[in-house]
Structures are given as structure tokens and as C-alpha cells.
PDB file of N, CA and C in Angstrom:
ATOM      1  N   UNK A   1      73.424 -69.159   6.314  1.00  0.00           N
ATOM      2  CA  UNK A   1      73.763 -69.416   4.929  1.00  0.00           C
ATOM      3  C   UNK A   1      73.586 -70.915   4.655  1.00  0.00           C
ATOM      4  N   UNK A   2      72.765 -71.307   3.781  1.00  0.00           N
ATOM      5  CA  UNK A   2      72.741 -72.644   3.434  1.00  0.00           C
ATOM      6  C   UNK A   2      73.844 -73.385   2.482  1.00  0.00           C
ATOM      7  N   UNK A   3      73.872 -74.787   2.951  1.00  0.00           N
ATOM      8  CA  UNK A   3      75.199 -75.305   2.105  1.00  0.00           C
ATOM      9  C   UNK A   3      74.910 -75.424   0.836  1.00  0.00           C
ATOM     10  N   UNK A   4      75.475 -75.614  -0.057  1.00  0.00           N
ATOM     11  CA  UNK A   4      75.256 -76.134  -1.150  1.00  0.00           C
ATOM     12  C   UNK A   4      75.476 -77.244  -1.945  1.00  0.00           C
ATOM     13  N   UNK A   5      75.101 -78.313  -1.708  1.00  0.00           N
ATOM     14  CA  UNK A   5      75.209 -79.374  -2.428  1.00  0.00           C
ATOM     15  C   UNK A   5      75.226 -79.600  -3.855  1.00  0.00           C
ATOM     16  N   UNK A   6      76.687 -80.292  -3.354  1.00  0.00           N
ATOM     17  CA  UNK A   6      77.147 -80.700  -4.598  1.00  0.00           C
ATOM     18  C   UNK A   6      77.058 -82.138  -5.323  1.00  0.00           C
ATOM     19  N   UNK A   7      76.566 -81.492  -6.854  1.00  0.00           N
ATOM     20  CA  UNK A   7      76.344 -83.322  -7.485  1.00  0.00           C
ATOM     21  C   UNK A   7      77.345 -83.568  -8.344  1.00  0.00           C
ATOM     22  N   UNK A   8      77.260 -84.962  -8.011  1.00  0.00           N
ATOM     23  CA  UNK A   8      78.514 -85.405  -8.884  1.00  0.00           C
ATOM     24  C   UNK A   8      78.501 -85.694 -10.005  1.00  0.00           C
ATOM     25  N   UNK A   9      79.730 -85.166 -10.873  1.00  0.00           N
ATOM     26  CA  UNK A   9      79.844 -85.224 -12.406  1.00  0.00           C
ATOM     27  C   UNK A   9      78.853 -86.008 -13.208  1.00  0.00           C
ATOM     28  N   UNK A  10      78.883 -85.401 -14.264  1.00  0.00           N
ATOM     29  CA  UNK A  10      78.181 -86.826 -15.124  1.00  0.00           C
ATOM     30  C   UNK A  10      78.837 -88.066 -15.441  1.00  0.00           C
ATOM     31  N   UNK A  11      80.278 -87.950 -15.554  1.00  0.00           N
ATOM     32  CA  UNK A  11      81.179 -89.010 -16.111  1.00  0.00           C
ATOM     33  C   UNK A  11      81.073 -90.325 -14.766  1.00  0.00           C
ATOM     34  N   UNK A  12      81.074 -89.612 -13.104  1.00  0.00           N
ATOM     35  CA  UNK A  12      80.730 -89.946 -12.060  1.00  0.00           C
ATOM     36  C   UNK A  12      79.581 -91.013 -12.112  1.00  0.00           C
ATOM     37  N   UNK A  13      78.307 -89.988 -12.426  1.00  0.00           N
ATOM     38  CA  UNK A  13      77.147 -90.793 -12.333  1.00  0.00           C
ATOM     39  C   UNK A  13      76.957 -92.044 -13.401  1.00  0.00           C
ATOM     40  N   UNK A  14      77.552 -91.535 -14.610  1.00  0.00           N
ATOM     41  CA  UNK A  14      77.493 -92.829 -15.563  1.00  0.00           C
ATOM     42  C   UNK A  14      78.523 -93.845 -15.072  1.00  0.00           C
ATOM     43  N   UNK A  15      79.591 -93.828 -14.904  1.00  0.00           N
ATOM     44  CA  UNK A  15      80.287 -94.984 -14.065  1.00  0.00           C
ATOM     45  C   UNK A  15      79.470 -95.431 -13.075  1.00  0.00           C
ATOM     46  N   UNK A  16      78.738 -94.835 -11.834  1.00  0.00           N
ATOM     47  CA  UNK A  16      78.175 -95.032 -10.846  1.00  0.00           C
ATOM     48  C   UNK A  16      77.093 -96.421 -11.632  1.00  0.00           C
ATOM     49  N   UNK A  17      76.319 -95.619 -12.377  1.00  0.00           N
ATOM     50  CA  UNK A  17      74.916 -96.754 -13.106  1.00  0.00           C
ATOM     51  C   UNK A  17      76.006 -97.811 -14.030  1.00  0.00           C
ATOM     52  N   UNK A  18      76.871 -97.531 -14.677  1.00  0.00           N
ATOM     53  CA  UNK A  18      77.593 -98.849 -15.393  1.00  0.00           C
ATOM     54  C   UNK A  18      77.702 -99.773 -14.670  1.00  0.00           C
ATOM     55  N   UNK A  19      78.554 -99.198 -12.727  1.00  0.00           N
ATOM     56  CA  UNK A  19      79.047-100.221 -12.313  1.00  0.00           C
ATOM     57  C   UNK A  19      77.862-101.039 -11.444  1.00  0.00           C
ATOM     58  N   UNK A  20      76.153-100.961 -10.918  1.00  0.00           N
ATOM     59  CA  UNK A  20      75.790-101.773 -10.719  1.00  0.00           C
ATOM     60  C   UNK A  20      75.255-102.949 -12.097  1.00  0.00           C
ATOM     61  N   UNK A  21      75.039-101.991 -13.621  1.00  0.00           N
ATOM     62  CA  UNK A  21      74.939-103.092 -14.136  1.00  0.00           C
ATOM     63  C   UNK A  21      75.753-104.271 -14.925  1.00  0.00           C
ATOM     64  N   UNK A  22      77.295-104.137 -14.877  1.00  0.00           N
ATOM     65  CA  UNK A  22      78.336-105.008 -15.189  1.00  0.00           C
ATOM     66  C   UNK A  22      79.005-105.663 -14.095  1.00  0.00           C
ATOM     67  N   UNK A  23      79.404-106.673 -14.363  1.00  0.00           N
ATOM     68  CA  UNK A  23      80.255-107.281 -13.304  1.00  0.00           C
ATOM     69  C   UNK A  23      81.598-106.624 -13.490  1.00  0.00           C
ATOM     70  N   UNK A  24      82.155-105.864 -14.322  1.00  0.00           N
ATOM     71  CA  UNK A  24      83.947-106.094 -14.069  1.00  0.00           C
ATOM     72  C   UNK A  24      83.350-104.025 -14.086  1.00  0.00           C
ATOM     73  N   UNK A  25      83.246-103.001 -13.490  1.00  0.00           N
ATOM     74  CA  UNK A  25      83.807-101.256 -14.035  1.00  0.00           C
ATOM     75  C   UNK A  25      84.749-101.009 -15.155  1.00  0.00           C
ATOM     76  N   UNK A  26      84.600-100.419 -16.054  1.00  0.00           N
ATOM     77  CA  UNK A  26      85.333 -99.527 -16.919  1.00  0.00           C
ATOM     78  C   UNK A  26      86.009 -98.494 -16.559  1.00  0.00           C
ATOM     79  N   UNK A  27      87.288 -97.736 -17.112  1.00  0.00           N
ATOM     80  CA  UNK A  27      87.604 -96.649 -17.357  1.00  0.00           C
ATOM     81  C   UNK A  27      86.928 -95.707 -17.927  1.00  0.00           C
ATOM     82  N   UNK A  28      86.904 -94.437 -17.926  1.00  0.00           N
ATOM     83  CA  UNK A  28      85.855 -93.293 -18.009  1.00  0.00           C
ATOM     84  C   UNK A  28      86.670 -93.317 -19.722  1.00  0.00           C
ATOM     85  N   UNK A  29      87.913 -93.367 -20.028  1.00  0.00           N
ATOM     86  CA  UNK A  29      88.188 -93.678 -21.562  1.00  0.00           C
ATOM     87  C   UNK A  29      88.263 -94.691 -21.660  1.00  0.00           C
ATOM     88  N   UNK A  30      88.489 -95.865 -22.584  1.00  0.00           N
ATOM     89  CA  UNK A  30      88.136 -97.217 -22.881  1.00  0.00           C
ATOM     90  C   UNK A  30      88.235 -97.488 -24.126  1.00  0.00           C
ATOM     91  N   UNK A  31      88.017 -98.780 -24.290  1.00  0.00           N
ATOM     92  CA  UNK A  31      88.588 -98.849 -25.557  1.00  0.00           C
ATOM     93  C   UNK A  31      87.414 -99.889 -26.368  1.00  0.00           C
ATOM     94  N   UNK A  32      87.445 -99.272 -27.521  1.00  0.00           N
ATOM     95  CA  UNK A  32      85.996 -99.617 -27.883  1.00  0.00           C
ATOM     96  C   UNK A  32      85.832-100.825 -29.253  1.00  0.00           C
ATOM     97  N   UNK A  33      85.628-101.648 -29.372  1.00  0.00           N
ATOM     98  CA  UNK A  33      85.498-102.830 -30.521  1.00  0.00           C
ATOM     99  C   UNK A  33      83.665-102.646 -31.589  1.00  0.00           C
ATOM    100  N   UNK A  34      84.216-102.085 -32.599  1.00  0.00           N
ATOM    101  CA  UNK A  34      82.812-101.652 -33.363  1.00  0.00           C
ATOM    102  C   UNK A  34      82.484-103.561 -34.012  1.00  0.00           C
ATOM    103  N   UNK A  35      81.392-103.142 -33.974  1.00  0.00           N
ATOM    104  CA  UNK A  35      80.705-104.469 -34.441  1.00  0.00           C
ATOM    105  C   UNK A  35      80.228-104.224 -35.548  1.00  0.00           C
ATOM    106  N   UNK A  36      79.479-103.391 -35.791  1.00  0.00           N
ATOM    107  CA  UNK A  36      78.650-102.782 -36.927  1.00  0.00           C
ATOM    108  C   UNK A  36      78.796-101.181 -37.062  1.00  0.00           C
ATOM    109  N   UNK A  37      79.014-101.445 -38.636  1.00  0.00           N
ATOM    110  CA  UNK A  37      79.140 -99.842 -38.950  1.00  0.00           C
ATOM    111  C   UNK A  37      78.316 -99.114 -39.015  1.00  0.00           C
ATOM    112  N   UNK A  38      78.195 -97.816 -39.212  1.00  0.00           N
ATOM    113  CA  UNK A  38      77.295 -96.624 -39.102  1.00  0.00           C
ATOM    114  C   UNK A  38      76.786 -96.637 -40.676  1.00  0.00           C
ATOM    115  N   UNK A  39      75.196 -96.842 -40.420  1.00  0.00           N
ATOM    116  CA  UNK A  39      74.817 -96.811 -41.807  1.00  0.00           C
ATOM    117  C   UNK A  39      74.247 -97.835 -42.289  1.00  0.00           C
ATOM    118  N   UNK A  40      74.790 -99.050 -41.870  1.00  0.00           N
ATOM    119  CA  UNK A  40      74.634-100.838 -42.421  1.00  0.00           C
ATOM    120  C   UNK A  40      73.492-100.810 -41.781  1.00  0.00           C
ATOM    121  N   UNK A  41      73.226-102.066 -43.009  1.00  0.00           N
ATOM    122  CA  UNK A  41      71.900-102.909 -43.002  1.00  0.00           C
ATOM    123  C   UNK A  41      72.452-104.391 -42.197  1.00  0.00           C
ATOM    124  N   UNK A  42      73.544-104.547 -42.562  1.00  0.00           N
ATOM    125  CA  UNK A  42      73.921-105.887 -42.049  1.00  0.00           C
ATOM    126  C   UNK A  42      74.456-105.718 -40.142  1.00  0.00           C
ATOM    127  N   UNK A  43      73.973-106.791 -39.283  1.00  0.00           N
ATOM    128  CA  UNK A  43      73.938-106.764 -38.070  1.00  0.00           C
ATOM    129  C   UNK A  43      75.220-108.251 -37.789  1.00  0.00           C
ATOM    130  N   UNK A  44      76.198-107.381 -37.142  1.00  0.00           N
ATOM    131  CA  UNK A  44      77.723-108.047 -37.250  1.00  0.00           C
ATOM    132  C   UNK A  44      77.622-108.643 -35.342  1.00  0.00           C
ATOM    133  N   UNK A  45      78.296-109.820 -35.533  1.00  0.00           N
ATOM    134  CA  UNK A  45      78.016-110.031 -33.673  1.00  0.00           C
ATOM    135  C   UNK A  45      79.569-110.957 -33.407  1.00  0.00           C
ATOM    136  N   UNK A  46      80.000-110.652 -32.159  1.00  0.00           N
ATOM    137  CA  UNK A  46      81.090-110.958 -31.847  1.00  0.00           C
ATOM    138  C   UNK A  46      80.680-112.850 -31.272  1.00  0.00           C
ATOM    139  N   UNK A  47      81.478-113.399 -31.922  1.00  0.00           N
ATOM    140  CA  UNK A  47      81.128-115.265 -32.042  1.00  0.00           C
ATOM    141  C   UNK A  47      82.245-115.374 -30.443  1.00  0.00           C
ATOM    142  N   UNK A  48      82.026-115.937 -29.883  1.00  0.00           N
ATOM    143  CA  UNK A  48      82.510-115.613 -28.478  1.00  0.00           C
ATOM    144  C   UNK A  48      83.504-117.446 -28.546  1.00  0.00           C
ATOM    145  N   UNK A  49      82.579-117.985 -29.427  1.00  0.00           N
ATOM    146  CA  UNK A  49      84.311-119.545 -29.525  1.00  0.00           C
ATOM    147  C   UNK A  49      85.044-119.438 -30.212  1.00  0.00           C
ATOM    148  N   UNK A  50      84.874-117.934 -31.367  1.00  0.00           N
ATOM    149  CA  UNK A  50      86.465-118.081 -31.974  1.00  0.00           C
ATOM    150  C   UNK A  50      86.996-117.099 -31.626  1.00  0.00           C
ATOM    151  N   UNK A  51      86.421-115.722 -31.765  1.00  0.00           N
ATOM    152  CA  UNK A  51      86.634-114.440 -31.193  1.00  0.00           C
ATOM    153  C   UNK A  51      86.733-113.520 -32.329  1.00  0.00           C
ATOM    154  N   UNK A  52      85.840-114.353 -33.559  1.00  0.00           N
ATOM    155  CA  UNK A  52      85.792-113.274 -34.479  1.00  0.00           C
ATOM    156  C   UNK A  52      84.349-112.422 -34.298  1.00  0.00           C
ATOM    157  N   UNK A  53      84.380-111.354 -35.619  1.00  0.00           N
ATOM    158  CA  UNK A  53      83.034-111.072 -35.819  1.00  0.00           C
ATOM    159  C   UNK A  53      82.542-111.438 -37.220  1.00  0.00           C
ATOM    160  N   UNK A  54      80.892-112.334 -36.715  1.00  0.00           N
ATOM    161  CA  UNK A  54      80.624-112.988 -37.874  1.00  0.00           C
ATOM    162  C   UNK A  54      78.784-111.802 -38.038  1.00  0.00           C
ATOM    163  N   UNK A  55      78.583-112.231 -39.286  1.00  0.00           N
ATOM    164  CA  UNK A  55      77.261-111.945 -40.074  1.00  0.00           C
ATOM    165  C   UNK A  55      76.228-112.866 -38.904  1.00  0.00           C
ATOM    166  N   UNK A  56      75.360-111.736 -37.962  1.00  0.00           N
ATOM    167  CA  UNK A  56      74.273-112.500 -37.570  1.00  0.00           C
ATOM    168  C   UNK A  56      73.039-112.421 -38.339  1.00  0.00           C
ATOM    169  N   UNK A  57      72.982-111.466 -39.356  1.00  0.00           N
ATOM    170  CA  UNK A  57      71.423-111.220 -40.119  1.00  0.00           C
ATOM    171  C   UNK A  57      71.212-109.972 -40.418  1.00  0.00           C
ATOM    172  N   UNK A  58      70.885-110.045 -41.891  1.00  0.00           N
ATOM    173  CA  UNK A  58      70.628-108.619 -42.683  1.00  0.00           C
ATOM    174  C   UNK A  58      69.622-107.824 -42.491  1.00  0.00           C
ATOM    175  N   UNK A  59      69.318-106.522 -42.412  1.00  0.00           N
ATOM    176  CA  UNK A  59      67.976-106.132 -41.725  1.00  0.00           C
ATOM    177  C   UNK A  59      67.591-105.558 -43.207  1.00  0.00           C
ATOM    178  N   UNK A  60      66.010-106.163 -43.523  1.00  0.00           N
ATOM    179  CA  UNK A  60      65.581-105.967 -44.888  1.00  0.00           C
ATOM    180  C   UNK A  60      64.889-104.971 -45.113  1.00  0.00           C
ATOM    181  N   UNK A  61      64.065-104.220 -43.978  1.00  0.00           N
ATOM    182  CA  UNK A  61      63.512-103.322 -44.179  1.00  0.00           C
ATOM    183  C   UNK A  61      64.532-101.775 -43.853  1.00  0.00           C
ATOM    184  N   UNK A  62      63.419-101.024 -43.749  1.00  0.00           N
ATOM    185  CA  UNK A  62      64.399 -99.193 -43.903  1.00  0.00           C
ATOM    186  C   UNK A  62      65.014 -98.972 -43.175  1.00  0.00           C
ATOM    187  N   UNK A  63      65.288 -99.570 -41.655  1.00  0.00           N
ATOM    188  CA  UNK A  63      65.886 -99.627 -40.586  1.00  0.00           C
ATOM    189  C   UNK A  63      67.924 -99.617 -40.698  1.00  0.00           C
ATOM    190  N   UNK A  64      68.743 -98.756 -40.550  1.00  0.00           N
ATOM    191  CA  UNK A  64      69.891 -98.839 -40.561  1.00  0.00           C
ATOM    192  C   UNK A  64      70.877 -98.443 -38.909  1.00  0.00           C
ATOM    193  N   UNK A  65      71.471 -98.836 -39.200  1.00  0.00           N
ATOM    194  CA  UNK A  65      72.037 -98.436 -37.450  1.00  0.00           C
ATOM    195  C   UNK A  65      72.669 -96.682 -37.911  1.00  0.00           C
ATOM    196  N   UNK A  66      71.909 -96.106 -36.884  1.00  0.00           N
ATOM    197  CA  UNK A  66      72.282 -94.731 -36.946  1.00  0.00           C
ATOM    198  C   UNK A  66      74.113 -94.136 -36.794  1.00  0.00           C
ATOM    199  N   UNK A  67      74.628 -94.670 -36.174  1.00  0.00           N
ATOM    200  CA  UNK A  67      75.942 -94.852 -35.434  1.00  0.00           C
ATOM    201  C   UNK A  67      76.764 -96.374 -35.721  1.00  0.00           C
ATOM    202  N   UNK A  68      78.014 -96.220 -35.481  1.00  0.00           N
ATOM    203  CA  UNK A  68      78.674 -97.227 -35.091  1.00  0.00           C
ATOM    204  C   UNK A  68      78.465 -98.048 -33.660  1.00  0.00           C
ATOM    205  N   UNK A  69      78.369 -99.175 -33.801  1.00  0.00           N
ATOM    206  CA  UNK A  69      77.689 -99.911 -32.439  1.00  0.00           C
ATOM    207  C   UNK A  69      78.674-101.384 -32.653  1.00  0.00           C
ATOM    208  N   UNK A  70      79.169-100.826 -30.934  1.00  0.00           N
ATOM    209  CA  UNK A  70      80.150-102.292 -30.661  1.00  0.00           C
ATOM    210  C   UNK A  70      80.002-102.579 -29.708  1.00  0.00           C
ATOM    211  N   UNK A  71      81.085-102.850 -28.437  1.00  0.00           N
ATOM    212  CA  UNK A  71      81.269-103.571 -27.117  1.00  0.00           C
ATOM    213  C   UNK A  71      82.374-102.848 -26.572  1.00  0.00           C
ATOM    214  N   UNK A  72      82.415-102.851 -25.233  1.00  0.00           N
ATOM    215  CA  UNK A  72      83.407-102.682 -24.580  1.00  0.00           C
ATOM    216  C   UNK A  72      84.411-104.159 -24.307  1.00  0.00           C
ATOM    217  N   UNK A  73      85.378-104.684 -24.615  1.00  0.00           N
ATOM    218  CA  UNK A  73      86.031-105.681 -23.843  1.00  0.00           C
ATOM    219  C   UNK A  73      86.295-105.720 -22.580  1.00  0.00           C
ATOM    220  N   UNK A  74      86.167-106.970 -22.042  1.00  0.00           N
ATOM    221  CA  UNK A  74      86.064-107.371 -20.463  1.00  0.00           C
ATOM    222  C   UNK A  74      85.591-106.817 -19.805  1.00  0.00           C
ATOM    223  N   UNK A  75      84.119-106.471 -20.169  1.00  0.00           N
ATOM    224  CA  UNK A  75      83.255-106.276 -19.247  1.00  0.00           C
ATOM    225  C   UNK A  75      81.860-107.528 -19.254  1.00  0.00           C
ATOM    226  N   UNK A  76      81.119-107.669 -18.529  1.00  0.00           N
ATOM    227  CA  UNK A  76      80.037-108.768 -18.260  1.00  0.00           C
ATOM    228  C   UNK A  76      78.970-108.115 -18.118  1.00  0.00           C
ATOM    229  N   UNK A  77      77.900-108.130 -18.639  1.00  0.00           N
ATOM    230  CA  UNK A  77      76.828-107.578 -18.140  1.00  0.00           C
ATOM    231  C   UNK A  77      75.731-108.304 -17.552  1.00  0.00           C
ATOM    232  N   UNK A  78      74.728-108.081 -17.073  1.00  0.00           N
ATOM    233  CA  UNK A  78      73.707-109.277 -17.062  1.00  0.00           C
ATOM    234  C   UNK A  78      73.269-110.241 -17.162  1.00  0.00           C
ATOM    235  N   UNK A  79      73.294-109.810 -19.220  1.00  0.00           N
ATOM    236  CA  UNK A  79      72.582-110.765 -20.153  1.00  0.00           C
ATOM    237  C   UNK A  79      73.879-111.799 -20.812  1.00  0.00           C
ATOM    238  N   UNK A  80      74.987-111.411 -20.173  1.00  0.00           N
ATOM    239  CA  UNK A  80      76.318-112.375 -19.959  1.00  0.00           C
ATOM    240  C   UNK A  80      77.133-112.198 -21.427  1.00  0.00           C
ATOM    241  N   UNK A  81      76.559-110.548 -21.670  1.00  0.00           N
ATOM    242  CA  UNK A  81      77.333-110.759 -22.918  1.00  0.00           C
ATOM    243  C   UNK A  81      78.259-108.495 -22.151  1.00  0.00           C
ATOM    244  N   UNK A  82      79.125-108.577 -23.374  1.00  0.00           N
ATOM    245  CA  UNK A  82      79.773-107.393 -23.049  1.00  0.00           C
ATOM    246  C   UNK A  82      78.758-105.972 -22.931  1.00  0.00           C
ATOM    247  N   UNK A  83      79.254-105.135 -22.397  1.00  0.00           N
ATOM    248  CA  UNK A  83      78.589-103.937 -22.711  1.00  0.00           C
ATOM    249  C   UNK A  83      78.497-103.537 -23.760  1.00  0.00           C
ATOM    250  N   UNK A  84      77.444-103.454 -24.309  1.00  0.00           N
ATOM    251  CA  UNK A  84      76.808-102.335 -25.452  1.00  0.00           C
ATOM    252  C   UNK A  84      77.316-100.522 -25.845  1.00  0.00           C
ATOM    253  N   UNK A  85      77.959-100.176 -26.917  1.00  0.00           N
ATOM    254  CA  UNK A  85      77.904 -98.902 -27.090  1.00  0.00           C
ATOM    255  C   UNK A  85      77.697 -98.390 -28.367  1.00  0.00           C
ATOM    256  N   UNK A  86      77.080 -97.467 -28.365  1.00  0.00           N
ATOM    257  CA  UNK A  86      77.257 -96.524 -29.628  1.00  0.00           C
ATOM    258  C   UNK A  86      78.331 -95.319 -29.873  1.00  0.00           C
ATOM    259  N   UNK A  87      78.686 -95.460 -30.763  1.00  0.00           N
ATOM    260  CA  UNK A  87      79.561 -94.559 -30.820  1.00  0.00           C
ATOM    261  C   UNK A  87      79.390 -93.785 -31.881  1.00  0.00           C
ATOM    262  N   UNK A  88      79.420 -92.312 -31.077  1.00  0.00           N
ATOM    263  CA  UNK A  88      78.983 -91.039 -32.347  1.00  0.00           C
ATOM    264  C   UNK A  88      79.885 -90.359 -32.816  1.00  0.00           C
ATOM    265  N   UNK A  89      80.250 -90.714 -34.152  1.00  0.00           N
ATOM    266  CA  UNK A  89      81.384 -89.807 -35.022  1.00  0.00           C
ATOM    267  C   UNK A  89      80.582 -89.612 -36.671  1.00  0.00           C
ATOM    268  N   UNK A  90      81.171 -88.905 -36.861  1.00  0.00           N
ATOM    269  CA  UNK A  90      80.478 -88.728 -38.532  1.00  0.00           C
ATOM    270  C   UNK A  90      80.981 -89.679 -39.486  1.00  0.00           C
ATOM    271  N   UNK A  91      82.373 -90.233 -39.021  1.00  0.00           N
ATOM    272  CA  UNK A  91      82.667 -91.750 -40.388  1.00  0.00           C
ATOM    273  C   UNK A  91      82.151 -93.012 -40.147  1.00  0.00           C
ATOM    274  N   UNK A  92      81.822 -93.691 -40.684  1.00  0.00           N
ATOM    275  CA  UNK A  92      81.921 -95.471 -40.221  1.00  0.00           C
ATOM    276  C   UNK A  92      83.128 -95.578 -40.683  1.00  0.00           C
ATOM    277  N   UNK A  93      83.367 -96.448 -39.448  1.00  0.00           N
ATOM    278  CA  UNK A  93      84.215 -97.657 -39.733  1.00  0.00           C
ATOM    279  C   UNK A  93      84.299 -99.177 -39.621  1.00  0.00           C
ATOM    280  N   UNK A  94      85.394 -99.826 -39.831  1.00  0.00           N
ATOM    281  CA  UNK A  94      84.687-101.361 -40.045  1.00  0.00           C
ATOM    282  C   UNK A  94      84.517-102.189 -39.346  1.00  0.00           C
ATOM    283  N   UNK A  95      83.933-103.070 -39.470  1.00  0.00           N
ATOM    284  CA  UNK A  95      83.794-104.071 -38.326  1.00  0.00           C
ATOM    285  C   UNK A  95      85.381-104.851 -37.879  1.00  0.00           C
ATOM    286  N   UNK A  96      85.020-104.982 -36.495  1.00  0.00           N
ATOM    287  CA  UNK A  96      86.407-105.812 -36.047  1.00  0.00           C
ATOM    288  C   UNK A  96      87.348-104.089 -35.573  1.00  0.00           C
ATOM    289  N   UNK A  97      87.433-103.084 -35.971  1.00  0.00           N
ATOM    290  CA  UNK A  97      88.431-102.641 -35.463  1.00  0.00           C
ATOM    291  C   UNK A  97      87.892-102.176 -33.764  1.00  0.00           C
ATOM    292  N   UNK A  98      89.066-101.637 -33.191  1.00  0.00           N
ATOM    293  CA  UNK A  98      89.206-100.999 -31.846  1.00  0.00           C
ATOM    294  C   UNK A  98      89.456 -99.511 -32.198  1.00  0.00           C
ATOM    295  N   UNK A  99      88.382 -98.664 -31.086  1.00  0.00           N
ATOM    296  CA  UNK A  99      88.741 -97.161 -31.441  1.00  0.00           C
ATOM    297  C   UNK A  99      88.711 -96.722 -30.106  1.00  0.00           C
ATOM    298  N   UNK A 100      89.205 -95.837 -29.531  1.00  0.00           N
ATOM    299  CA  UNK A 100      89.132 -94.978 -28.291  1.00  0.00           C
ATOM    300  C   UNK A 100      87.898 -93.943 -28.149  1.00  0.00           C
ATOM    301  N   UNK A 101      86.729 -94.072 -26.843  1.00  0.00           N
ATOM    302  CA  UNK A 101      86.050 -93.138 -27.085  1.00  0.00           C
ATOM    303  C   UNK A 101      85.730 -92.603 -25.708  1.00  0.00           C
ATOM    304  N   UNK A 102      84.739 -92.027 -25.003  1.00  0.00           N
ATOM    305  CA  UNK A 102      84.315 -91.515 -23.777  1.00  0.00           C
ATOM    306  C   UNK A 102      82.825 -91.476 -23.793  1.00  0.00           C
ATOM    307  N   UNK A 103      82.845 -92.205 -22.227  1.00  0.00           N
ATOM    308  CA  UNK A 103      81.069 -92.143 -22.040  1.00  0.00           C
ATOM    309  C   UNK A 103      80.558 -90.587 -21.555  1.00  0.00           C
ATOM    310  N   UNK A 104      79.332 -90.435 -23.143  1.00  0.00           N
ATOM    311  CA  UNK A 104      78.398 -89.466 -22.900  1.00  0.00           C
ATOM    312  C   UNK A 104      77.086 -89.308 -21.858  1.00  0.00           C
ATOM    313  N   UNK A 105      76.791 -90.728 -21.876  1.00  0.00           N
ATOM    314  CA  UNK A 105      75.322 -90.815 -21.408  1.00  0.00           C
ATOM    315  C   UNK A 105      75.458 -92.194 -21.215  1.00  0.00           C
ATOM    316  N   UNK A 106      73.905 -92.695 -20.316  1.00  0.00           N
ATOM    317  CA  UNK A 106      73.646 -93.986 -20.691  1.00  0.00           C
ATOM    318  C   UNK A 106      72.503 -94.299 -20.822  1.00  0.00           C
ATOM    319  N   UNK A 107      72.307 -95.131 -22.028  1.00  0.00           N
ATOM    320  CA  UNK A 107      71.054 -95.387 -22.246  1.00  0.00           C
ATOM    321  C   UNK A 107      70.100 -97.113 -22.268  1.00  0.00           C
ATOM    322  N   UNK A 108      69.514 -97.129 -21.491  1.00  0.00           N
ATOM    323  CA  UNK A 108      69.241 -98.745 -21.419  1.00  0.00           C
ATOM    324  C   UNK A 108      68.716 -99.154 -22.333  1.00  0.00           C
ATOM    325  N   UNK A 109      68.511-100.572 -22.797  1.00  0.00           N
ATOM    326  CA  UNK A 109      68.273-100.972 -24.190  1.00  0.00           C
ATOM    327  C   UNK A 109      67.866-102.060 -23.966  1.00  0.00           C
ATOM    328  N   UNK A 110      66.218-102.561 -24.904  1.00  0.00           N
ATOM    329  CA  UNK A 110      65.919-103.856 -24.495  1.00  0.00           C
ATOM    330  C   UNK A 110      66.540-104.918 -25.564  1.00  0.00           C
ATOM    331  N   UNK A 111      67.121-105.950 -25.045  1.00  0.00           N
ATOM    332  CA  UNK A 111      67.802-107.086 -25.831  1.00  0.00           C
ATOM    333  C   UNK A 111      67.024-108.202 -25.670  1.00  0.00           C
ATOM    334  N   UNK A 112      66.389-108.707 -27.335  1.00  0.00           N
ATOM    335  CA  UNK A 112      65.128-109.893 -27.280  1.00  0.00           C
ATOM    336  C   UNK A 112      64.271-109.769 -25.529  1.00  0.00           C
ATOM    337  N   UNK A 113      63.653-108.649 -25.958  1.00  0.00           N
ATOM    338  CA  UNK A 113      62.989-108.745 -24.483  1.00  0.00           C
ATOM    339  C   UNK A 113      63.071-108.754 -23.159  1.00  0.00           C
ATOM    340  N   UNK A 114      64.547-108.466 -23.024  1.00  0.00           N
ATOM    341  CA  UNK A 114      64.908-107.774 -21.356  1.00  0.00           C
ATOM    342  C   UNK A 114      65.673-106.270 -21.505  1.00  0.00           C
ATOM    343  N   UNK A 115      65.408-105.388 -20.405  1.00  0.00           N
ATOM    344  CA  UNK A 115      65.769-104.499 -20.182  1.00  0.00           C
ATOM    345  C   UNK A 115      67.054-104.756 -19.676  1.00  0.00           C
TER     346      UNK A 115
END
């Protein structure tokens, strides 16, 4: 009788790939800081010497962010800024708040030209 190998969760494997590319691991729930709302033209970025979120630049053409898209807090990534997320719900909400969510997937993303 052959064994059967077993693979590990998805929630598993996405922690697994988070944690070689951040310096600090996350919780599988977490807590999530939206930057930009679902829908906007305007592209909101967390100013890291005061700790607000300010207006980095309006996007003029048809292009809108499909989702709400923020950061995870205290995490480091690479490119020395927080982790990246989208977050899929049917409302926007506003910039600056914190919402609770769970990693689905992960998807890599090039930022000004690095993977």
C-alpha cells in the first residue's frame, strides 16, 4: 500500500512564501491598514516621518484600483517598505483605517521595476 502524502494547507504555504520574503512573519489573521480605496483614481501612500497617509498622485487615465489596497504593519519586505495587500470585500473604505482580514493567495507584484 503506498503512503500518501500529505500537502500542506494553503494558509501553510502562503505563510511559508510570506516568510522568506519579509523580514518580521505575520499571523494567518492580521490586521490590515487600507491605503487606497476600492474604486479611486487617487493613489494614497503611507509617509513613513509622520505616519500619516498622504496623496502620492492621481491616476488620469481609466485605470482604478479594483479592491481596497493597503499594508500589513510591522512587517519589512525587501523593497524596505511594508507588505502589500489587497483586500476583497464589496464596500470601500477609507483611507487610514485598520480592518481585519485573512490571507487568500499570494501574488507577486512588480514595484517601479522590481519583482
Amino acid at each position: 500500500m503506498s503512503e500518501k502524502k500529505s500537502h500542506p494547507r494553503l494558509n501553510e504555504r502562503i505563510m511559508s512564501s510570506l516568510s522568506k520574503r519579509c523580514a518580521e512573519a505575520i499571523t494567518f489573521r492580521s490586521l490590515q491598514v487600507v491605503e487606497i480605496t476600492k474604486g479611486s483614481k487617487v493613489k494614497y501612500e503611507l509617509d513613513k516621518k509622520t505616519g500619516l497617509i498622504k496623496v502620492d498622485r492621481v491616476l488620469y487615465s481609466s485605470v482604478v484600483y479594483p479592491h481596497n489596497y493597503g499594508f500589513i504593519p510591522r512587517t519589512l519586505c525587501e523593497d524596505g517598505d511594508p507588505m502589500d495587500v489587497l483586500v476583497l470585500m464589496q464596500e470601500p473604505v477609507i483611507p487610514g483605517c485598520f480592518l481585519r482580514a485573512r490571507a487568500i493567495g499570494l501574488m507577486p507584484m512588480i514595484d517601479q521595476a522590481k519583482v
